[in-house]
Protein backbone atom coordinates (compact mmCIF):
# COMPACT_ATOMS: atom_id res chain seq x y z
CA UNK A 1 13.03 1.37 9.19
CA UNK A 2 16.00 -0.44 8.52
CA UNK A 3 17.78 -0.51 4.85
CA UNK A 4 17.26 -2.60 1.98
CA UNK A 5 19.97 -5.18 0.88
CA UNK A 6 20.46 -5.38 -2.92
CA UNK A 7 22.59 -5.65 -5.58
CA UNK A 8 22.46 -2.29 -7.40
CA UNK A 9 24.84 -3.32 -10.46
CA UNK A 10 22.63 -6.20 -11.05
CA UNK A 11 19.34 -4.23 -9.95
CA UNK A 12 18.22 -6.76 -7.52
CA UNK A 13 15.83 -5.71 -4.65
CA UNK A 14 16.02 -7.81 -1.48
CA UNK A 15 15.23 -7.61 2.26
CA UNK A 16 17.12 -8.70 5.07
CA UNK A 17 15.21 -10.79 7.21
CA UNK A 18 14.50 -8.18 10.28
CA UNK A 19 13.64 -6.05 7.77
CA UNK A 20 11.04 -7.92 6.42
CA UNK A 21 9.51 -8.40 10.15
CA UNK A 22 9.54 -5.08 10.07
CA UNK A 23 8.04 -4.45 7.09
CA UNK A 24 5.17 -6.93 7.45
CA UNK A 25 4.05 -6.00 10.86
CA UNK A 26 3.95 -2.17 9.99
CA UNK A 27 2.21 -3.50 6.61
CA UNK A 28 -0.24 -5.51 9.49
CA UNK A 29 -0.51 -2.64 11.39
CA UNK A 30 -2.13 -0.82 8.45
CA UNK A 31 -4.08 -3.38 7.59
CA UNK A 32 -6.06 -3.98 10.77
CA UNK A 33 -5.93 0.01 11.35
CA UNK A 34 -7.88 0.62 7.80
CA UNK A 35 -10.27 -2.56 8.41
CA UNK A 36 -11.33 -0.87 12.00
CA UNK A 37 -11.60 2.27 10.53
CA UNK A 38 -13.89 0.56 7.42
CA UNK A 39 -15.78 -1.14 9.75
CA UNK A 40 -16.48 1.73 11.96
CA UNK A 41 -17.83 3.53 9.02
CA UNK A 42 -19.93 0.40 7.54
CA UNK A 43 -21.47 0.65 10.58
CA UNK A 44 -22.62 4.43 10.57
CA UNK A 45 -23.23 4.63 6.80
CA UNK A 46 -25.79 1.53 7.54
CA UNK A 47 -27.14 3.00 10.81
CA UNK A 48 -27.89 6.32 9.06
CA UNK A 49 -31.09 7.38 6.81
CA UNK A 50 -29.98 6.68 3.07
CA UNK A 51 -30.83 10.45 2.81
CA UNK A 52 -28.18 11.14 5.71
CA UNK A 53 -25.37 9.39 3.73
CA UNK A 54 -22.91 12.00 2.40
CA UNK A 55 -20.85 11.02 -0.99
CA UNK A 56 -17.98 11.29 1.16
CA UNK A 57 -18.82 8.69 2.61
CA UNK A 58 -18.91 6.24 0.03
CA UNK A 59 -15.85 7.98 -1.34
CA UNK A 60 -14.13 7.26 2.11
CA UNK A 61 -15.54 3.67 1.63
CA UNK A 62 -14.39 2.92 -1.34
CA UNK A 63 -10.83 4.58 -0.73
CA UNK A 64 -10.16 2.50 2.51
CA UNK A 65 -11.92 -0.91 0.50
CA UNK A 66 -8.84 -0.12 -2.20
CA UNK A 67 -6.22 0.90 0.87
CA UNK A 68 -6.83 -3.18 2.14
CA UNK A 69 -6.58 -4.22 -1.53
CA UNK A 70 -3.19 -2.59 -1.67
CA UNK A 71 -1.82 -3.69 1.48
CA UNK A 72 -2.74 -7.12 1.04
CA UNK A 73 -0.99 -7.15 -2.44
CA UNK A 74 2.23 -5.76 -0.68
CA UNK A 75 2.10 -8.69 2.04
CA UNK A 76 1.77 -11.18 -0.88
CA UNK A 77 5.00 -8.88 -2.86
CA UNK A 78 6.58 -9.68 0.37
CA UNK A 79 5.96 -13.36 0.65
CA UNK A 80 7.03 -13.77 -2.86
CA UNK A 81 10.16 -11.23 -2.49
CA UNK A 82 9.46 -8.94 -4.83
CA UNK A 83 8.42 -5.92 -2.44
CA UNK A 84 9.84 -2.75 -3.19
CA UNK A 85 10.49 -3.14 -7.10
CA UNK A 86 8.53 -0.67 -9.21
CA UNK A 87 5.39 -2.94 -11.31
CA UNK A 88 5.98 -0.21 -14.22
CA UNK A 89 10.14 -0.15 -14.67
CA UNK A 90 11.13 -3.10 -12.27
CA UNK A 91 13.82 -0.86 -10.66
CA UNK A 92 13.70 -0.57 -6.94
CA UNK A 93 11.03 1.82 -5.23
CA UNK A 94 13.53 4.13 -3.01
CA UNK A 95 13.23 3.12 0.88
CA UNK A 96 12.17 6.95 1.83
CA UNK A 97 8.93 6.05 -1.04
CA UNK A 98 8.33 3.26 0.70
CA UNK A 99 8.49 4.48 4.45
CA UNK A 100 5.70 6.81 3.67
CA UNK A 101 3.48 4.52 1.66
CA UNK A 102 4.30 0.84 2.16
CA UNK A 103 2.05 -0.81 0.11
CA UNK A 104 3.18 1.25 -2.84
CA UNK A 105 3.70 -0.62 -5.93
CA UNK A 106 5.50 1.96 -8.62
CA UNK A 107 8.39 4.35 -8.42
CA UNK A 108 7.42 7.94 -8.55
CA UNK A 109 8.24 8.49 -12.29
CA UNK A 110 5.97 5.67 -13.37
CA UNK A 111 3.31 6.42 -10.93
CA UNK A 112 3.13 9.66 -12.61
CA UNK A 113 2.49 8.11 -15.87
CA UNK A 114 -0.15 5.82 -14.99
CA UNK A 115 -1.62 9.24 -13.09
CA UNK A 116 -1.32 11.24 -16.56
CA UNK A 117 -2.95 8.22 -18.44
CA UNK A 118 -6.10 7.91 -16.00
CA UNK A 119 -6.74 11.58 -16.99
């Protein structure tokens, strides 16, 4: 993935502009990836007996409904050009953070507070 451009004395966050290709179509790629795989398992949970249906399921459901949710609030971070600054400290998210989950939207310190505080 290529580099972020910023400003670190002034702790600005900014994408060159093949970066941000490259950011949305791997953030696209997810996104039609998790609606195939959602719609795959619509399918089967509908097709099976309601007595068939395993929680995990549903949990898988629900987890790839909030995986779209995500990704489609990191598309519209990236559109307004605030993608890859932490929503909890407004510092940037580090690039290896966000090669592994693009659509993140805190730094690992204040993702483990919100993580503590759901508890």
């Amino acid at each position: 993935m290529t580099t972020n451009v910023g400003d670190s004395a002034s702790g600005t966050h900014a994408l060159n502009d093949a970066a941000t290709r490259e950011v949305r179509q791997r953030l696209e790629e997810e996104r039609r990836t998790r609606a195939s795989q959602l719609a795959v398992l619509e399918q089967a949970v509908e097709r099976s007996p309601l007595e068939q249906v395993e929680a995990s399921d549903y949990t898988r459901l629900e987890n790839l409904r909030q995986s779209l949710v995500e990704i489609d609030g990191a598309l519209r971070r990236l559109q307004e050009g605030t993608y890859g600054k932490c929503e909890g400290c407004a510092q940037a998210i580090p690039a290896g953070r966000l090669e592994i989950l693009p659509y993140v939207r805190f730094c690992v310190r204040c993702q483990g507070r919100g993580d503590r505080g759901a508890r």
